[in-house]
C-alpha atoms as a PDB file:
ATOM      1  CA  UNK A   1      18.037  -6.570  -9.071  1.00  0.00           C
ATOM      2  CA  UNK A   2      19.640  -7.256  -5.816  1.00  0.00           C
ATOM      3  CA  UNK A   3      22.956  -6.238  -5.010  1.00  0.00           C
ATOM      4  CA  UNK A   4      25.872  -8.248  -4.639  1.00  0.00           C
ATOM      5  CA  UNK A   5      26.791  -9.803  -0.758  1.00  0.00           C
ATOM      6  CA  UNK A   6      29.714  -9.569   1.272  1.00  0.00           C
ATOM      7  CA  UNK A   7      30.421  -6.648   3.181  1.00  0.00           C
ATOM      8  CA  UNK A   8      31.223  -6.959   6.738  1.00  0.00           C
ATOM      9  CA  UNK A   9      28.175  -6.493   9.490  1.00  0.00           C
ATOM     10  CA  UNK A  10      28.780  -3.898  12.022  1.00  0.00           C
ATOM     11  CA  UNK A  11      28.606  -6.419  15.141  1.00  0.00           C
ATOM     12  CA  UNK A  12      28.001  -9.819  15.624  1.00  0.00           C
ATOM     13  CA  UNK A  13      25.854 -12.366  14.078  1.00  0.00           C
ATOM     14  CA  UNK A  14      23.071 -12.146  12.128  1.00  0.00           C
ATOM     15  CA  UNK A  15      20.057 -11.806  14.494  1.00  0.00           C
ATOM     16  CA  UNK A  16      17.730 -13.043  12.181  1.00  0.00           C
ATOM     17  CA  UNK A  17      19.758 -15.800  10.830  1.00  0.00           C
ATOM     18  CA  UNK A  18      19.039 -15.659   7.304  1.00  0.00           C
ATOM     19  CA  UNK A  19      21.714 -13.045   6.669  1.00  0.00           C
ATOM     20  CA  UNK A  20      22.322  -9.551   6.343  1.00  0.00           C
ATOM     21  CA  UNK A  21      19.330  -8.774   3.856  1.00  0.00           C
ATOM     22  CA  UNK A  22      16.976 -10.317   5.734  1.00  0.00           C
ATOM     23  CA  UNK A  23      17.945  -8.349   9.001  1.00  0.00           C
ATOM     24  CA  UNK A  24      17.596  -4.944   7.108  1.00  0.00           C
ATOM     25  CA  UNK A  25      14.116  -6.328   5.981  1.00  0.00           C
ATOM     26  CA  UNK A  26      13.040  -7.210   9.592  1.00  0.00           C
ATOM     27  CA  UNK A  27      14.769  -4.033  10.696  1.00  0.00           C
ATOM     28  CA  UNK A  28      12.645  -2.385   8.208  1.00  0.00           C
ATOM     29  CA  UNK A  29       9.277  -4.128   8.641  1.00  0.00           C
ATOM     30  CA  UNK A  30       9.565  -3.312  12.235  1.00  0.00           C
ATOM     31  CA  UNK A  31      10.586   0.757  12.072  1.00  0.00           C
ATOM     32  CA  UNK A  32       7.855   1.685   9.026  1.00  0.00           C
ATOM     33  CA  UNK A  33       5.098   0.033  10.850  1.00  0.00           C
ATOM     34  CA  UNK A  34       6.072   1.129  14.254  1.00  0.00           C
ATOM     35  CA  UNK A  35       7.703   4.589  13.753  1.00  0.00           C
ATOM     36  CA  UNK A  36       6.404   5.140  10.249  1.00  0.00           C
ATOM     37  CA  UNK A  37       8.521   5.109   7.151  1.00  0.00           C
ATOM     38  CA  UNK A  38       9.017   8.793   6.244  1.00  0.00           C
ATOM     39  CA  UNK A  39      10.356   9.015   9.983  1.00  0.00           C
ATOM     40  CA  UNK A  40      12.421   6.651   9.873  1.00  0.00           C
ATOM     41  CA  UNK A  41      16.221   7.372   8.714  1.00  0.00           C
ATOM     42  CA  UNK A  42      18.497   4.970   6.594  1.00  0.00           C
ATOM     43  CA  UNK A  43      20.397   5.895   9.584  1.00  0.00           C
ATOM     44  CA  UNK A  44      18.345   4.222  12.061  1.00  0.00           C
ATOM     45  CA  UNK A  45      17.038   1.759   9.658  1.00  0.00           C
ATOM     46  CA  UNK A  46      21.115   0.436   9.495  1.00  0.00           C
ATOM     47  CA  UNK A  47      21.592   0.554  13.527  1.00  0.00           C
ATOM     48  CA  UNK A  48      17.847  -1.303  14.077  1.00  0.00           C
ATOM     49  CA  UNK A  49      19.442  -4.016  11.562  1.00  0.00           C
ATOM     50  CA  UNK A  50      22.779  -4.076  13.532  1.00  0.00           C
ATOM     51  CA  UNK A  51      24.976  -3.063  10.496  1.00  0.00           C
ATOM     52  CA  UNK A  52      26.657   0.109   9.489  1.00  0.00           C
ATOM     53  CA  UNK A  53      25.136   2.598   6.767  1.00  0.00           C
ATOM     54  CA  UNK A  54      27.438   1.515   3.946  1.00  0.00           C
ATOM     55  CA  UNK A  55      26.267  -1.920   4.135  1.00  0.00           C
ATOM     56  CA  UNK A  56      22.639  -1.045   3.994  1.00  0.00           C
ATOM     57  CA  UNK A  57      23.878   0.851   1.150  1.00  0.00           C
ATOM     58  CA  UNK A  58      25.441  -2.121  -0.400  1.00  0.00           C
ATOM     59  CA  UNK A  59      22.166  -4.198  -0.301  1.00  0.00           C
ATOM     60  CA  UNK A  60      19.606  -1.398  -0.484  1.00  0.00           C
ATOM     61  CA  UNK A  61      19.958   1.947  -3.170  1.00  0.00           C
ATOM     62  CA  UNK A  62      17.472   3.472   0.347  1.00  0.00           C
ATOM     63  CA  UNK A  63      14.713   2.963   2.202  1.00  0.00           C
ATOM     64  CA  UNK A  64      12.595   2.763  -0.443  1.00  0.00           C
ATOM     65  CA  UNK A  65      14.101  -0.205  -1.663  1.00  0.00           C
ATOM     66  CA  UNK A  66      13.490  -1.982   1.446  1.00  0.00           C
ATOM     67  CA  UNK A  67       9.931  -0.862   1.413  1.00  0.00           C
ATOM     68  CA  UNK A  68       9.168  -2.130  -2.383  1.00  0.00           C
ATOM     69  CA  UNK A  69      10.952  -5.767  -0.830  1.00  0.00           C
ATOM     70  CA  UNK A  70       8.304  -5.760   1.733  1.00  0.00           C
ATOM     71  CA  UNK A  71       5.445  -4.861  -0.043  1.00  0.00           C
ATOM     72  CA  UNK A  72       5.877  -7.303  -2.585  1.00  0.00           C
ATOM     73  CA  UNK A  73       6.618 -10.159  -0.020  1.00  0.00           C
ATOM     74  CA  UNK A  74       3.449  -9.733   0.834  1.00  0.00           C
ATOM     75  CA  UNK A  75       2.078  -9.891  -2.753  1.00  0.00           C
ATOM     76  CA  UNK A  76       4.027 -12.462  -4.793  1.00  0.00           C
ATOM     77  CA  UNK A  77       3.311 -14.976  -2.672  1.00  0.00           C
ATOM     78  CA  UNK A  78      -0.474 -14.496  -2.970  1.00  0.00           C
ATOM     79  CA  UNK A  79       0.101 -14.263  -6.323  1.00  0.00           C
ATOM     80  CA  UNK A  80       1.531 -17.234  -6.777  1.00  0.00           C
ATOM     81  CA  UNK A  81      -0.906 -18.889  -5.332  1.00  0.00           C
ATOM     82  CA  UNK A  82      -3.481 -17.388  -7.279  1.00  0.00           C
ATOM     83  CA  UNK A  83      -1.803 -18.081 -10.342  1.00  0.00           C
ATOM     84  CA  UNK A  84      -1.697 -22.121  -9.297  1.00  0.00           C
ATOM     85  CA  UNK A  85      -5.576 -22.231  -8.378  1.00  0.00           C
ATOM     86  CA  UNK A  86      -6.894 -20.527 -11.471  1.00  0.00           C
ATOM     87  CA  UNK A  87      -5.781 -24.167 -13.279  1.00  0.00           C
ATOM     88  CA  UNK A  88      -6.616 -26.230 -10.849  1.00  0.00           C
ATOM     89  CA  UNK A  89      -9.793 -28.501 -11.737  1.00  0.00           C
ATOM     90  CA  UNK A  90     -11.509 -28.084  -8.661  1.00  0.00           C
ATOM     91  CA  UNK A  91     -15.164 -25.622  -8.608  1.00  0.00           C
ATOM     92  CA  UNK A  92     -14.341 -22.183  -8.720  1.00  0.00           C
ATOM     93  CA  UNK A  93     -15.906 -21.307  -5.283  1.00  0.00           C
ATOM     94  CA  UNK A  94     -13.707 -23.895  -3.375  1.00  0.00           C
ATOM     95  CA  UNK A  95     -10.737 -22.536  -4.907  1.00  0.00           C
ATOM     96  CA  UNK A  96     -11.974 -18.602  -4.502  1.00  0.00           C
ATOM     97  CA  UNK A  97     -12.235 -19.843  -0.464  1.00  0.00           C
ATOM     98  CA  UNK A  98      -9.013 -21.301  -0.826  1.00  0.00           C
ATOM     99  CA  UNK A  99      -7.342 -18.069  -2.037  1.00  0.00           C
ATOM    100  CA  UNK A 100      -9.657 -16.055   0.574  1.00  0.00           C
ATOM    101  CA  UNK A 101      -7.996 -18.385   3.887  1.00  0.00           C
ATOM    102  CA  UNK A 102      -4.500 -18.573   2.046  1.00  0.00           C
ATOM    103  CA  UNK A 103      -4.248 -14.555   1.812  1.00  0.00           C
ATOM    104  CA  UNK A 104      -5.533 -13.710   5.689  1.00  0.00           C
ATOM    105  CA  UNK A 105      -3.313 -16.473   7.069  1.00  0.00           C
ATOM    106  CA  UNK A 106      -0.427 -14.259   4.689  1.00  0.00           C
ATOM    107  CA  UNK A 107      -1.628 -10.827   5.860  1.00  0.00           C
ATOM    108  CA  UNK A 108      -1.648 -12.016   9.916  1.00  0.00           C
ATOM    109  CA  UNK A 109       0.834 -14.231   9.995  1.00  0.00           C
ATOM    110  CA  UNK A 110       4.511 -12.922  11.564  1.00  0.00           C
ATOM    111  CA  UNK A 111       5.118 -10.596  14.527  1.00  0.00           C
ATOM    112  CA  UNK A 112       4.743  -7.446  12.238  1.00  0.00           C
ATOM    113  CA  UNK A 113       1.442  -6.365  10.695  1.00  0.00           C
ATOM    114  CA  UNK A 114       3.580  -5.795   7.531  1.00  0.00           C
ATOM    115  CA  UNK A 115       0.509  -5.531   5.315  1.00  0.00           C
ATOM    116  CA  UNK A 116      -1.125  -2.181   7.086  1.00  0.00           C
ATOM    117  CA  UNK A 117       2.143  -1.220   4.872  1.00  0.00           C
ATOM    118  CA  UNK A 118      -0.199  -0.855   2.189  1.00  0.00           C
ATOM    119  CA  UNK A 119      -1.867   2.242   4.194  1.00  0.00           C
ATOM    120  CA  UNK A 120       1.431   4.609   3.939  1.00  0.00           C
ATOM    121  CA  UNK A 121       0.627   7.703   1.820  1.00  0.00           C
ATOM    122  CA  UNK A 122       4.042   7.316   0.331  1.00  0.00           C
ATOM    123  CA  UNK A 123       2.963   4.542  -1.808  1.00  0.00           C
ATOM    124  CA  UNK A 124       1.761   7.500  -4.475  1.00  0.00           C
ATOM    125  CA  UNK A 125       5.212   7.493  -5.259  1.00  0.00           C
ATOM    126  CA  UNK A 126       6.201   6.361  -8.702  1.00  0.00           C
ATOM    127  CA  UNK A 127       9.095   4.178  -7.146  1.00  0.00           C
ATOM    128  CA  UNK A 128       6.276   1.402  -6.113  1.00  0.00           C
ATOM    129  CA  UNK A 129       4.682   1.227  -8.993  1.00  0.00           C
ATOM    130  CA  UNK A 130       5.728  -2.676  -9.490  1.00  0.00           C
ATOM    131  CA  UNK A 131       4.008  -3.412  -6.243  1.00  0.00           C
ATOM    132  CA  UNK A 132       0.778  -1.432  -7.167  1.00  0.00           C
ATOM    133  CA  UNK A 133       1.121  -3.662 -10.639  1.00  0.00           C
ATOM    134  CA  UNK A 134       1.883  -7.006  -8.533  1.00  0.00           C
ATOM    135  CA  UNK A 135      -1.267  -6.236  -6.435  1.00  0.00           C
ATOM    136  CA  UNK A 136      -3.542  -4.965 -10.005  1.00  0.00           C
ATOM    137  CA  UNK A 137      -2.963  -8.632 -11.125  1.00  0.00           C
ATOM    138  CA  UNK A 138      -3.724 -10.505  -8.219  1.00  0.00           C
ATOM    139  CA  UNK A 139      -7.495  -8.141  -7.895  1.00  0.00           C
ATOM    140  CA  UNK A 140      -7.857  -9.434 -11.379  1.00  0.00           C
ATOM    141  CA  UNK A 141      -7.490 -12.837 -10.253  1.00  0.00           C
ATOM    142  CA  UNK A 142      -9.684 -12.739  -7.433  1.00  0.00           C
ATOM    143  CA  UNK A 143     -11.613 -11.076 -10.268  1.00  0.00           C
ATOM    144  CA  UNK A 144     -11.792 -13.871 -12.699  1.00  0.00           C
ATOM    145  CA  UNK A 145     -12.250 -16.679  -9.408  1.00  0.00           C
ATOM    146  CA  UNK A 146     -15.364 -14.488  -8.363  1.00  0.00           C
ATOM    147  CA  UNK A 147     -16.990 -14.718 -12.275  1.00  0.00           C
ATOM    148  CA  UNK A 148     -16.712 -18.089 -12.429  1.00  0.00           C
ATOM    149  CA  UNK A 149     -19.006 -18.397  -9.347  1.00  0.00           C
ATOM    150  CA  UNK A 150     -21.638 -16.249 -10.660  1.00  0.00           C
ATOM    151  CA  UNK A 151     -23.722 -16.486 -13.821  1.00  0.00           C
ATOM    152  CA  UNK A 152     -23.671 -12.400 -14.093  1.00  0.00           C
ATOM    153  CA  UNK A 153     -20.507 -11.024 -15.479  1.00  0.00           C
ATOM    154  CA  UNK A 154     -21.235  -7.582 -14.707  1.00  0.00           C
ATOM    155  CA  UNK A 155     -22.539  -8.321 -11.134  1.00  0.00           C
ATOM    156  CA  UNK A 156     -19.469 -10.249 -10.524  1.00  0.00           C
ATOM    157  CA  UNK A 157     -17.172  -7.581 -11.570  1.00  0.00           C
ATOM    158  CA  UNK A 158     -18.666  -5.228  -9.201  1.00  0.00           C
ATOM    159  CA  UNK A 159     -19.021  -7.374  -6.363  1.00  0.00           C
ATOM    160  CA  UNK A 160     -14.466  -8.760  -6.947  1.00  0.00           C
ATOM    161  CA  UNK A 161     -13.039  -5.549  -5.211  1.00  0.00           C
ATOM    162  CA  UNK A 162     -15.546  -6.483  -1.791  1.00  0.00           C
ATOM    163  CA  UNK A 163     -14.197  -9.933  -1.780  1.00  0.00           C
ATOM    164  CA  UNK A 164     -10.066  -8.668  -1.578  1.00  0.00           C
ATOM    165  CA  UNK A 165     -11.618  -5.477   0.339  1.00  0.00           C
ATOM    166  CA  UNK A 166     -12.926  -8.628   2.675  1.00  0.00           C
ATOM    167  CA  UNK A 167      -9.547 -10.754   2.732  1.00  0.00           C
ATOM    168  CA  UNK A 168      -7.819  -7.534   3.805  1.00  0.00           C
ATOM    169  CA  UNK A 169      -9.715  -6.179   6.117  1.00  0.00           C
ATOM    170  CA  UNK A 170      -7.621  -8.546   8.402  1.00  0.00           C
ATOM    171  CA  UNK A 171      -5.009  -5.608   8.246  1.00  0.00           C
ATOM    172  CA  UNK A 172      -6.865  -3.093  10.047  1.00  0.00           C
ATOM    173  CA  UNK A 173      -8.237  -5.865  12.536  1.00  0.00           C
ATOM    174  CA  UNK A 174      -5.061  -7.115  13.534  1.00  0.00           C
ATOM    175  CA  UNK A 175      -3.921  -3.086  14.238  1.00  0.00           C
ATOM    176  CA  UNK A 176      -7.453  -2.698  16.259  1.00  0.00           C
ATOM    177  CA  UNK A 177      -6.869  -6.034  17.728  1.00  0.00           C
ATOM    178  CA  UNK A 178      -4.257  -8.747  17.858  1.00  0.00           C
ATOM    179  CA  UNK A 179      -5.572 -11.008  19.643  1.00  0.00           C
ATOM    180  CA  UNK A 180      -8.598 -11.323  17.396  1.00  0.00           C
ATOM    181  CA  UNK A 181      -6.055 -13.488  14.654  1.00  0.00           C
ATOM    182  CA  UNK A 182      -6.236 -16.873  15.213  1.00  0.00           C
ATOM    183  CA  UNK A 183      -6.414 -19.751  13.033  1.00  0.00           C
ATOM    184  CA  UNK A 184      -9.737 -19.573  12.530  1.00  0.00           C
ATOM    185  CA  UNK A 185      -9.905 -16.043  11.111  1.00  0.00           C
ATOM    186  CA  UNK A 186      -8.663 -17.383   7.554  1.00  0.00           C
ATOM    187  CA  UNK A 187     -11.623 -19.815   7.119  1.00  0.00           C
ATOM    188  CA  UNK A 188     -14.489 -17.277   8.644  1.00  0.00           C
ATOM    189  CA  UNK A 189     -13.425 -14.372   6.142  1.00  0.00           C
ATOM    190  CA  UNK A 190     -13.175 -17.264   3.146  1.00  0.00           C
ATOM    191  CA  UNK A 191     -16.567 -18.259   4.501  1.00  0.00           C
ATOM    192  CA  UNK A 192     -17.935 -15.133   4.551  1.00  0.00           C
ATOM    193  CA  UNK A 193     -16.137 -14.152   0.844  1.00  0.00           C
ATOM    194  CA  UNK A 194     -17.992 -16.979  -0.807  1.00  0.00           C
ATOM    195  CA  UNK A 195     -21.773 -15.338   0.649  1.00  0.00           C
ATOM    196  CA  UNK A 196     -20.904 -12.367  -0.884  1.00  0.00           C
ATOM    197  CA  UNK A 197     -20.797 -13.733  -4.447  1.00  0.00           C
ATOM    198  CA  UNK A 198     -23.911 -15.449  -3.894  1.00  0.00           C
ATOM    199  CA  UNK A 199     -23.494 -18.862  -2.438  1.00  0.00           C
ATOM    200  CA  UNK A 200     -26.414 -20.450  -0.415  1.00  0.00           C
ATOM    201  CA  UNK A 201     -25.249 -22.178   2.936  1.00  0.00           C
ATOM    202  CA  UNK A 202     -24.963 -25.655   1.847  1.00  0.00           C
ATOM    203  CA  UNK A 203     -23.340 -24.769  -1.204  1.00  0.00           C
ATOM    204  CA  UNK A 204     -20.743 -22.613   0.724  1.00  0.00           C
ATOM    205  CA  UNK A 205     -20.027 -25.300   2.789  1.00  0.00           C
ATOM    206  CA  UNK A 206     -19.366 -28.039   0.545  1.00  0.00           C
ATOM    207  CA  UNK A 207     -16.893 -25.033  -1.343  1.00  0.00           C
ATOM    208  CA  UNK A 208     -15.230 -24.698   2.161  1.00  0.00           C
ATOM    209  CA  UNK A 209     -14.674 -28.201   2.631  1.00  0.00           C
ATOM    210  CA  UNK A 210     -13.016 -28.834  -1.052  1.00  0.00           C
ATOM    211  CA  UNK A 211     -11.125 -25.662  -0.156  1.00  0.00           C
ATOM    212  CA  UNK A 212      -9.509 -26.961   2.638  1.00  0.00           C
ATOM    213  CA  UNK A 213      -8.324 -30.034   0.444  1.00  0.00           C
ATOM    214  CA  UNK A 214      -6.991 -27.845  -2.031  1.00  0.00           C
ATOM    215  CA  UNK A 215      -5.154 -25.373   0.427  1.00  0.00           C
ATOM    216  CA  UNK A 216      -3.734 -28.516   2.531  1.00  0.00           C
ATOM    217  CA  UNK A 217      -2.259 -29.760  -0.796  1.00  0.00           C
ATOM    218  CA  UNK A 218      -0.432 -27.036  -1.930  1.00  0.00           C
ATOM    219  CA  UNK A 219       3.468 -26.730  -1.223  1.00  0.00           C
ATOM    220  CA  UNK A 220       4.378 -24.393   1.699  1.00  0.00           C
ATOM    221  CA  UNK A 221       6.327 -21.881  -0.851  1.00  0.00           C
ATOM    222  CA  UNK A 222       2.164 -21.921  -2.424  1.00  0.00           C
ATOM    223  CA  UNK A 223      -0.065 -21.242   0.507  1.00  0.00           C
ATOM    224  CA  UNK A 224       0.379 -17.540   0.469  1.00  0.00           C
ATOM    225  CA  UNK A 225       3.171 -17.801   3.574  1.00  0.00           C
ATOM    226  CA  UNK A 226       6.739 -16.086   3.270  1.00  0.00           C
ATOM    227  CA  UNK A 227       9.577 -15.422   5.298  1.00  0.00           C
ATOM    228  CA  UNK A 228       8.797 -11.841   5.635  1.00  0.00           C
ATOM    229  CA  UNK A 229       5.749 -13.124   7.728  1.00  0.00           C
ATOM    230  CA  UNK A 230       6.083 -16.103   9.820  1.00  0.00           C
ATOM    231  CA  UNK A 231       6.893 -16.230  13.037  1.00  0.00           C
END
């Protein structure tokens, strides 16, 4: 539940522009993934945000808060996505390729690599357990997208977890190398995401092409982008 607005910033305007929350959320994005979370104070957290203590406080019961924000910025909208595209009409492979490129453009879009998030021990913690739900239902969608594609249930259900493995493999990349994100890594991993469940080369490019229908059609707040993550 968030907490109420309206205490006063420490200095000036807010640098992101979108209000106090957001700056402790960009604050925070930007110390866990470059100074790591557990070293990274409430303390510093507040002064990296340009407010004092007490009004991360207000917003924020700690860090961990601002953590569980993040983490499921990067999964609800995914999620939502997901949730649109398993009733949509179209063949399950051009919609599976549509959830593929929707999800790396997510994970690499911004100036932080917010998702390599995901790789902080501290997640064991019981406090993030609605993000490690959030994330259990989107595999399951990816999941039900991947058995409609093949005619073997069981096969399908083993080869799901390689297509999201796939899709967020982008994380590491982007920490290895930035500059190999570009707008052309969403439809390469969707590409290669539908060869994996079994597609033939004709019939993965026809699902590519309907894919980038459906993916042009949906509404920005549906493409798997968020404020946490643009630019």
């Amino acid at each position: 539940m968030p907490r109420p607005t309206g205490r006063p910033r420490a200095q000036g305007e807010s640098p992101t522009g979108l209000g106090t929350r957001e700056d402790i959320l960009q604050a925070g994005a930007r110390l866990f993934c470059d100074t790591g979370y557990g070293s990274t104070s409430t303390h510093a957290l507040a002064r990296e945000a340009g407010v004092r203590q007490a009004t991360l406080y207000h917003y924020f019961a700690g860090k961990h808060e601002v953590l569980l924000e993040l983490l499921l910025g990067t999964v609800a909208p995914s999620l939502a996505t997901a949730r649109t595209l398993l009733d949509r009409p179209e063949p399950a492979a051009a919609r599976l390729w549509a959830l593929c490129a929707s999800d790396v453009r997510l994970l690499s879009g911004g100036d932080v690599n917010v998702g390599s998030l995901y790789l902080l021990p501290e997640l064991a913690d019981p406090r993030f357990a609605e993000f490690h739900a959030r994330r259990a239902e989107l595999q399951e969608t990816y999941a039900q997208l991947v058995a409609q594609c093949s005619p073997d249930p069981a096969w399908s259900r083993r080869i799901a977890p390689l297509v999201l493995d796939l899709v967020e493999s982008v994380i590491l990349q982007r920490r290895r190398d930035a500059d190999w994100i570009d707008e052309e890594s969403g439809p390469m991993i969707a590409n290669a995401a539908l060869r994996i469940v079994g597609l033939g080369e004709q019939a993965a490019e026809a699902a590519a092409d309907a894919g980038r229908r459906i993916l042009a059609g949906l509404p920005e707040d549906e493409d798997g982008l968020s404020d946490l993550t643009r630019s």
